[in-house]
C-alpha atoms as a PDB file:
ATOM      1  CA  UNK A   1    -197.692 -19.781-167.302  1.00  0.00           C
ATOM      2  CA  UNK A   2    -198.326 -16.220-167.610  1.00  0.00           C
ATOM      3  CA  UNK A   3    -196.616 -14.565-170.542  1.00  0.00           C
ATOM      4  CA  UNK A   4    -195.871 -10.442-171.071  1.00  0.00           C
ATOM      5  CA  UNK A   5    -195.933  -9.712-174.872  1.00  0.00           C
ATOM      6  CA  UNK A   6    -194.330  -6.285-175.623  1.00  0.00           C
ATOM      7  CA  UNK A   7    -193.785  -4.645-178.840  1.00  0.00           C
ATOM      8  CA  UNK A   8    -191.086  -2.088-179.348  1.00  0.00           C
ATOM      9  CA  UNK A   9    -189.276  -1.006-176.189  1.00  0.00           C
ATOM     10  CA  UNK A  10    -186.730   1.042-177.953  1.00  0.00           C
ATOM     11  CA  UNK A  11    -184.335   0.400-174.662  1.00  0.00           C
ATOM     12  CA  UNK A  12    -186.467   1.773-171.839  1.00  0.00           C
ATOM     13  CA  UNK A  13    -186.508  -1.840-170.179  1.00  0.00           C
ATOM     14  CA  UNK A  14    -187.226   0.188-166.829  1.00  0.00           C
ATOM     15  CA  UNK A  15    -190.701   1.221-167.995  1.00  0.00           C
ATOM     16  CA  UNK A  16    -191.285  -1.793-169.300  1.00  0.00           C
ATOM     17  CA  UNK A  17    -190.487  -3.722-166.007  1.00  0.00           C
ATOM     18  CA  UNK A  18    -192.137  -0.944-163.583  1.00  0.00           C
ATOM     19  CA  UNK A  19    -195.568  -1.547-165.617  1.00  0.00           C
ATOM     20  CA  UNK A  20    -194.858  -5.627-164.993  1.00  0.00           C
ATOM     21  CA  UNK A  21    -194.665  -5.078-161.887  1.00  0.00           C
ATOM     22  CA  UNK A  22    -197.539  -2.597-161.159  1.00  0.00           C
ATOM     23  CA  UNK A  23    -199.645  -5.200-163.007  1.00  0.00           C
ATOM     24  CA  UNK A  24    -198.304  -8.152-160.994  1.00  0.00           C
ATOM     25  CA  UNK A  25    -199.237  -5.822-157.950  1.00  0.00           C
ATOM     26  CA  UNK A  26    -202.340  -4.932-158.821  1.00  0.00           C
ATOM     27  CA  UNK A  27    -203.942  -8.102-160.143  1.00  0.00           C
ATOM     28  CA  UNK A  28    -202.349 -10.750-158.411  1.00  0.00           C
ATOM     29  CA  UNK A  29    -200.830 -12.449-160.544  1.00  0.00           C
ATOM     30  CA  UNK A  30    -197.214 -13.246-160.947  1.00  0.00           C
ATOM     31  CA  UNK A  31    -195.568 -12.620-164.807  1.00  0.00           C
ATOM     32  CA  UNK A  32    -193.468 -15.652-165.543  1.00  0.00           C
ATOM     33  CA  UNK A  33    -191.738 -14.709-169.086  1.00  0.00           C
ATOM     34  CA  UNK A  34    -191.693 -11.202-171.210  1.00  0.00           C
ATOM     35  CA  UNK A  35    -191.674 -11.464-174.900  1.00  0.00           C
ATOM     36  CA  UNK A  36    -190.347  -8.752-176.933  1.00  0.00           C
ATOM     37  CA  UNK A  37    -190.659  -8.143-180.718  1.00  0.00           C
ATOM     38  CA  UNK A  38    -188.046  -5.892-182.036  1.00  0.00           C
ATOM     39  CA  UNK A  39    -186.433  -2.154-181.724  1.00  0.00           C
ATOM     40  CA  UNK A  40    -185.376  -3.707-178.355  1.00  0.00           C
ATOM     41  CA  UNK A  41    -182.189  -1.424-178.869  1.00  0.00           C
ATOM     42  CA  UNK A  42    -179.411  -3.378-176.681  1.00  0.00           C
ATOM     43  CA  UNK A  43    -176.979  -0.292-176.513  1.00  0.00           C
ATOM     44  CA  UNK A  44    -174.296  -1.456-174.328  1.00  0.00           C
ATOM     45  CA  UNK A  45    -171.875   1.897-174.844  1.00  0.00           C
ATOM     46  CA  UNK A  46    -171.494   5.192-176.277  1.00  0.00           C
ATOM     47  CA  UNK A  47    -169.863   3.187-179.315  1.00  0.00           C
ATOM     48  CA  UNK A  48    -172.864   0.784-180.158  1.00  0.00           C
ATOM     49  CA  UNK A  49    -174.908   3.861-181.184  1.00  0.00           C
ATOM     50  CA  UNK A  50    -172.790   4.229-184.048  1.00  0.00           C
ATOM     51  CA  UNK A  51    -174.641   0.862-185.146  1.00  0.00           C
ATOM     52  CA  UNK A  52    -178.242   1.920-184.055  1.00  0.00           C
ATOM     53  CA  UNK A  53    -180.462   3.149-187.174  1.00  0.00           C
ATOM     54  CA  UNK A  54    -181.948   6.233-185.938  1.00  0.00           C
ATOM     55  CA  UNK A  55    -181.514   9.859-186.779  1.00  0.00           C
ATOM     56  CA  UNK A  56    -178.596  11.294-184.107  1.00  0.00           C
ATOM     57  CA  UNK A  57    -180.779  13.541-182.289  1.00  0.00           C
ATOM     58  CA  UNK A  58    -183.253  10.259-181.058  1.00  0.00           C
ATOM     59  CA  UNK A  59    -179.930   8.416-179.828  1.00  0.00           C
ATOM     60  CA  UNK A  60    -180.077   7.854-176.199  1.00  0.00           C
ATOM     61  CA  UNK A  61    -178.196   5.051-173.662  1.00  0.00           C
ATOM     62  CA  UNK A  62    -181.882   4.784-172.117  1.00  0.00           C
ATOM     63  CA  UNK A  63    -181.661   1.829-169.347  1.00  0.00           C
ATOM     64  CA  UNK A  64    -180.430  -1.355-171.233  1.00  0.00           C
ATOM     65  CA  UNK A  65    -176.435  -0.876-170.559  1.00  0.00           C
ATOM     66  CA  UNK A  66    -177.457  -0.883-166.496  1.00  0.00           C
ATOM     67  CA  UNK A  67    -178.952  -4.628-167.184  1.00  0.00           C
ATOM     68  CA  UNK A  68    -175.830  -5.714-169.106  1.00  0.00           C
ATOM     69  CA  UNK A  69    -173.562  -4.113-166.741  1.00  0.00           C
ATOM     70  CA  UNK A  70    -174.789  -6.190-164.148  1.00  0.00           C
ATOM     71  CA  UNK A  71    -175.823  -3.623-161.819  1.00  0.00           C
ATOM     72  CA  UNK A  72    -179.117  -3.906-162.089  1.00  0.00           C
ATOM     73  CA  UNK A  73    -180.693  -7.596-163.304  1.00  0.00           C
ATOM     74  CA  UNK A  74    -184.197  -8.316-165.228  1.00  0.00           C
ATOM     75  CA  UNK A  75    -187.098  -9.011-162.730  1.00  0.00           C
ATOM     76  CA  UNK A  76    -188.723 -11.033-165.270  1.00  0.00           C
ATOM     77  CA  UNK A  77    -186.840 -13.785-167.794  1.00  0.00           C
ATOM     78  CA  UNK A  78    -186.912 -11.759-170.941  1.00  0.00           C
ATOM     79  CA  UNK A  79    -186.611 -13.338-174.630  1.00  0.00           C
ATOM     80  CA  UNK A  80    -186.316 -10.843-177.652  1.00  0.00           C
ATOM     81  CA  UNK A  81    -185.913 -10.304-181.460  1.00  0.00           C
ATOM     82  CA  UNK A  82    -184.578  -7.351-183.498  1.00  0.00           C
ATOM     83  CA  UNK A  83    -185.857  -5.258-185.122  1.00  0.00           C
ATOM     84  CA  UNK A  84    -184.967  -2.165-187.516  1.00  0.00           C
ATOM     85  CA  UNK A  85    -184.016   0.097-185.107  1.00  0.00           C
ATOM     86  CA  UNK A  86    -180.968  -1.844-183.120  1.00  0.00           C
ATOM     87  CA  UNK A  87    -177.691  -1.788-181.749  1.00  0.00           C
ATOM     88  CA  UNK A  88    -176.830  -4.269-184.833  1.00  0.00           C
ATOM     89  CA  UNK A  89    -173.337  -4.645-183.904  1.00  0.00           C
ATOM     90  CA  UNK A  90    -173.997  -6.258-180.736  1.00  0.00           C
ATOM     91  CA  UNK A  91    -176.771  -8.498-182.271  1.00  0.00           C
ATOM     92  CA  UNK A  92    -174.768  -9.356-184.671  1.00  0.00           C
ATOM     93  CA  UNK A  93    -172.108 -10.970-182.033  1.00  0.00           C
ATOM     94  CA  UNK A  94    -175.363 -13.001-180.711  1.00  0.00           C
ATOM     95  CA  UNK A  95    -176.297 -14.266-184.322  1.00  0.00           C
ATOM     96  CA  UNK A  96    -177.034 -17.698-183.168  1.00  0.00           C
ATOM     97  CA  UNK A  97    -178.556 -17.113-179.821  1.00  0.00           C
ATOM     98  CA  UNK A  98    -176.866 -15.412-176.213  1.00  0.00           C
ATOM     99  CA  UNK A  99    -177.521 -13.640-173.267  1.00  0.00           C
ATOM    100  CA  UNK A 100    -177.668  -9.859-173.766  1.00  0.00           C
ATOM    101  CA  UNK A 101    -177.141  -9.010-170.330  1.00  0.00           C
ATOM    102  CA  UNK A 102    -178.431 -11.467-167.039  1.00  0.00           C
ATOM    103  CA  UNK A 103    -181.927 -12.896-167.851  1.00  0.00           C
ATOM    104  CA  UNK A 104    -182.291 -11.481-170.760  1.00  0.00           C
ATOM    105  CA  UNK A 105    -181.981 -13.329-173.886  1.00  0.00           C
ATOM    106  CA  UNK A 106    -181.576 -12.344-177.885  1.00  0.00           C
ATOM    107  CA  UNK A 107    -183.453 -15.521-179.850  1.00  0.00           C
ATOM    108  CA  UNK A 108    -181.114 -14.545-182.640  1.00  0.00           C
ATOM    109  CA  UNK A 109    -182.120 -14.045-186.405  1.00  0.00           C
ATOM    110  CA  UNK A 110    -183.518 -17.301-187.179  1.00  0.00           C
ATOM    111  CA  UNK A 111    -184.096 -19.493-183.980  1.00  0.00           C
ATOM    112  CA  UNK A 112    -186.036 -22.068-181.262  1.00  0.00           C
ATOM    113  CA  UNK A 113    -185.845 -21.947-178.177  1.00  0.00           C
ATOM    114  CA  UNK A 114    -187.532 -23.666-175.307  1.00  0.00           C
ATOM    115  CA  UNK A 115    -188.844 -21.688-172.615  1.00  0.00           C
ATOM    116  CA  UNK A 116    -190.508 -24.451-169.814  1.00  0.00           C
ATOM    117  CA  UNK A 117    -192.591 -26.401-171.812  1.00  0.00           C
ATOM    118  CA  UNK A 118    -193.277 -23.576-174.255  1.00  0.00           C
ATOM    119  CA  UNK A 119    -191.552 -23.531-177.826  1.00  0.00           C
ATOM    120  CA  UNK A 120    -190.335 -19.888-178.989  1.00  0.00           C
ATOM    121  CA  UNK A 121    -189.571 -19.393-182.565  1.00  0.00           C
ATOM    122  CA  UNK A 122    -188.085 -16.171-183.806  1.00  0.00           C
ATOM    123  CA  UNK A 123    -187.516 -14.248-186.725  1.00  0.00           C
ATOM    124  CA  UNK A 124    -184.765 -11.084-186.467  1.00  0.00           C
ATOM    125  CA  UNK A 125    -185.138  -7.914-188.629  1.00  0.00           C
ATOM    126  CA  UNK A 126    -187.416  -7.126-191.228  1.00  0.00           C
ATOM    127  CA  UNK A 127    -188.453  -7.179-195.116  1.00  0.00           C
ATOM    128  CA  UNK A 128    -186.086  -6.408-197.853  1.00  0.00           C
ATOM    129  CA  UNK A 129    -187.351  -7.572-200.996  1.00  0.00           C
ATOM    130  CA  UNK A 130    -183.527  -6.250-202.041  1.00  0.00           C
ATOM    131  CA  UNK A 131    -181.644  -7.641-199.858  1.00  0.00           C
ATOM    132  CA  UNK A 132    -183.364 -11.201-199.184  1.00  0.00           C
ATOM    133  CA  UNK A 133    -181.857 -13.238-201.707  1.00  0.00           C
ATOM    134  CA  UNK A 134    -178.217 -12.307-200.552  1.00  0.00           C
ATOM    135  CA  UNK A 135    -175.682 -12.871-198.155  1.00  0.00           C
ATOM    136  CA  UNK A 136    -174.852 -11.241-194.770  1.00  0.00           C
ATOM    137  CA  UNK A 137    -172.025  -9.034-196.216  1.00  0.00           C
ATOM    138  CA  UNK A 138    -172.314  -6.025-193.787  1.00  0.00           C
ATOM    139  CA  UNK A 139    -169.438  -5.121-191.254  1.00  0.00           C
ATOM    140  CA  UNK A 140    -168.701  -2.748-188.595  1.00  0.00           C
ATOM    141  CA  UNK A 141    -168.069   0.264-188.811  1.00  0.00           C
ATOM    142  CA  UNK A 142    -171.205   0.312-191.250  1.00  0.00           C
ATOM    143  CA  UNK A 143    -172.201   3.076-193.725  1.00  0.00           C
ATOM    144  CA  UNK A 144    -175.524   4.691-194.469  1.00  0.00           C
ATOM    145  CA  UNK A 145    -176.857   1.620-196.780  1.00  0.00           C
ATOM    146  CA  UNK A 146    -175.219  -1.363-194.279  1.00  0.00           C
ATOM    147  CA  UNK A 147    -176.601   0.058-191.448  1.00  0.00           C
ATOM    148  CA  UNK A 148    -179.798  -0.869-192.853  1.00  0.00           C
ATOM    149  CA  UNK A 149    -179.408  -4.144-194.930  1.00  0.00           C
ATOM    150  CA  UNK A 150    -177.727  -5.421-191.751  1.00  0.00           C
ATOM    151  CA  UNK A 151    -181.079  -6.067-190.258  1.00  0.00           C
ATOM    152  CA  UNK A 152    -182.985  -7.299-193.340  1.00  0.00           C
ATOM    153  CA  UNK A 153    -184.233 -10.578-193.233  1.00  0.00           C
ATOM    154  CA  UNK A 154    -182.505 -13.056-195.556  1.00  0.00           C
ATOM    155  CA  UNK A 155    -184.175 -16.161-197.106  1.00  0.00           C
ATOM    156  CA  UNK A 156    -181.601 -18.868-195.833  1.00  0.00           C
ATOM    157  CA  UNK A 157    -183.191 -17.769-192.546  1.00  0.00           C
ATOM    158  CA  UNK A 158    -186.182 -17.993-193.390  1.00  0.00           C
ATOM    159  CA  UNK A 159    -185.758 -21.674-195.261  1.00  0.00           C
ATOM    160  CA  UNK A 160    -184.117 -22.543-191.725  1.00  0.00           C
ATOM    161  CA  UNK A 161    -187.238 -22.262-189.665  1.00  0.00           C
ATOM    162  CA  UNK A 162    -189.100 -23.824-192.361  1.00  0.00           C
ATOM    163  CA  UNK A 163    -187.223 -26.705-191.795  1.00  0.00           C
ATOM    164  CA  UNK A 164    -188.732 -27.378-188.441  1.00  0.00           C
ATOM    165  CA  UNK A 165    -190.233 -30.488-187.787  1.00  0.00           C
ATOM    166  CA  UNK A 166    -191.763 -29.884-184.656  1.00  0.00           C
ATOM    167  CA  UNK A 167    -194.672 -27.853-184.361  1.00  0.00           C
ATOM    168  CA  UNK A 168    -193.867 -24.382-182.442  1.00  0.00           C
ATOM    169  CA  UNK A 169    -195.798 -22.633-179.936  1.00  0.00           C
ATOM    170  CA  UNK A 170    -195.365 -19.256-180.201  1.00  0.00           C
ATOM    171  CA  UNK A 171    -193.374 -17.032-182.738  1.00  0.00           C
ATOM    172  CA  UNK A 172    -192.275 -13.547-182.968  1.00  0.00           C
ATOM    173  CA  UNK A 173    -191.541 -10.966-185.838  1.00  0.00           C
ATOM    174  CA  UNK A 174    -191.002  -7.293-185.621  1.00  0.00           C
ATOM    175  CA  UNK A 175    -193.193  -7.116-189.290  1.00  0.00           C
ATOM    176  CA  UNK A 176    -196.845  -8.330-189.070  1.00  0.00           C
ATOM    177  CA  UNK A 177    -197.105 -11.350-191.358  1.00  0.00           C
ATOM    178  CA  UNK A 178    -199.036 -11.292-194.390  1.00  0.00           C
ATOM    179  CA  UNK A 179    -202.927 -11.112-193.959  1.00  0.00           C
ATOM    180  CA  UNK A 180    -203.002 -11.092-190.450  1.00  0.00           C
ATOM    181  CA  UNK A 181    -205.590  -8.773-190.335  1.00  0.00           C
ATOM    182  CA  UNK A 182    -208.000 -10.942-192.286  1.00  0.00           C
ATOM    183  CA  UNK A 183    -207.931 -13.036-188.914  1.00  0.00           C
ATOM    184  CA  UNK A 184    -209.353 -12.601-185.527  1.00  0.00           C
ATOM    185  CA  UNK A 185    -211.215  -9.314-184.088  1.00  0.00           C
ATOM    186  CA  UNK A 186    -209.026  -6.523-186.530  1.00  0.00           C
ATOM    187  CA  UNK A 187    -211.433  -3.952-185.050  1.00  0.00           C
ATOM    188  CA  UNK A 188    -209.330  -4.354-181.407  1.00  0.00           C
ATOM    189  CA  UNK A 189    -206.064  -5.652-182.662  1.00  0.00           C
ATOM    190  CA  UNK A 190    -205.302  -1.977-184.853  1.00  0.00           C
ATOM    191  CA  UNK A 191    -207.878   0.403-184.027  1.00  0.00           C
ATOM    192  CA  UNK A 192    -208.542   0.221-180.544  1.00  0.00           C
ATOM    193  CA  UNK A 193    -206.022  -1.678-178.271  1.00  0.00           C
ATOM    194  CA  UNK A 194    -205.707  -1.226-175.047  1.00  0.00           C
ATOM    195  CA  UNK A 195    -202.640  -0.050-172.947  1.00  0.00           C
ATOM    196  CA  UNK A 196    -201.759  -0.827-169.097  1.00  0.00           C
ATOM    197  CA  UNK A 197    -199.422   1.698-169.208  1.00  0.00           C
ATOM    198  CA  UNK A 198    -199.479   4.259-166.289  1.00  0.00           C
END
């Protein structure tokens, strides 16, 4: 199984896809799953950007609302987290799990998934050393400090996936875990990675 790993999109799905498929053209090969990790920014409507963290001037409908309107559909079976920079209100409606528009699914806040043979894990949001001891408590229409705790991680979620008793394969968080960088070629992972964008 090939697998497409990309970080944050921030809603242009259509660049995204044309660089899939310029790489499935050019090498070959056929890309069986894509694999996002946050800022994914599901804006359905003019009304979800009053739930998307960003400063007013970066707001954009960019392509996402033409996959969930049905018009046009995913090329690729596409699995995602949040991040800090969503369309919370419509994640939040997809807390356990859903399809955000055909063939592309939200792996909620705190969730498995099988995918084939492959087990995804996922993580939504990111750090809050304030706000990870409490409760979901935020609501739509949100305010200036909501629309940011809304997409903190909390510790129940956390405890959930630590619960798991069989092993994963693969799991994804917008923040880099602890120490990563102690592991594995750091040299190429920050400093020098490579792009196959056009």
């Amino acid at each position: 199984m090939k697998i497409a790993v990309e970080g944050c999109i921030h809603g242009d799905l259509d660049k995204v896809y044309d660089t899939i498929k310029y790489i499935e053209n050019t090498r070959n090969i056929k890309i069986d799953l894509l694999l996002c990790y946050g800022d994914f920014q599901a804006v359905r409507n003019g009304k979800d950007m009053d739930s998307l963290n960003v400063a007013p001037k970066y707001r954009e409908m960019k392509s996402f609302w033409i996959y969930y309107s049905g018009q046009e559909v995913a090329p690729v079976p596409t699995i995602f987290i949040g991040g800090n920079n969503e369309a919370s209100n419509y994640l939040w409606e997809l807390y356990y799990v859903g399809w955000a528009a055909p063939n592309i699914y939200f792996l909620g806040y705190a969730v498995v998934v099988k995918f084939g043979n492959i087990r995804i894990n996922g993580l939504s949001g990111i750090y809050n050393a304030r706000n990870y001891c409490l409760g979901h408590h935020e609501r739509p229409p949100y305010n200036d400090n909501t629309i940011r705790s809304v997409y903190h991680v909390r510790e129940y979620n956390v405890h959930k996936l630590m619960h798991l008793e069989k092993l994963i394969d693969i799991f994804l968080s917008h923040d880099w875990p602890l120490s990563i960088t102690d592991y594995g070629n750091w040299q190429q992972l920050v400093c020098c990675k490579k792009t196959f964008r056009r």
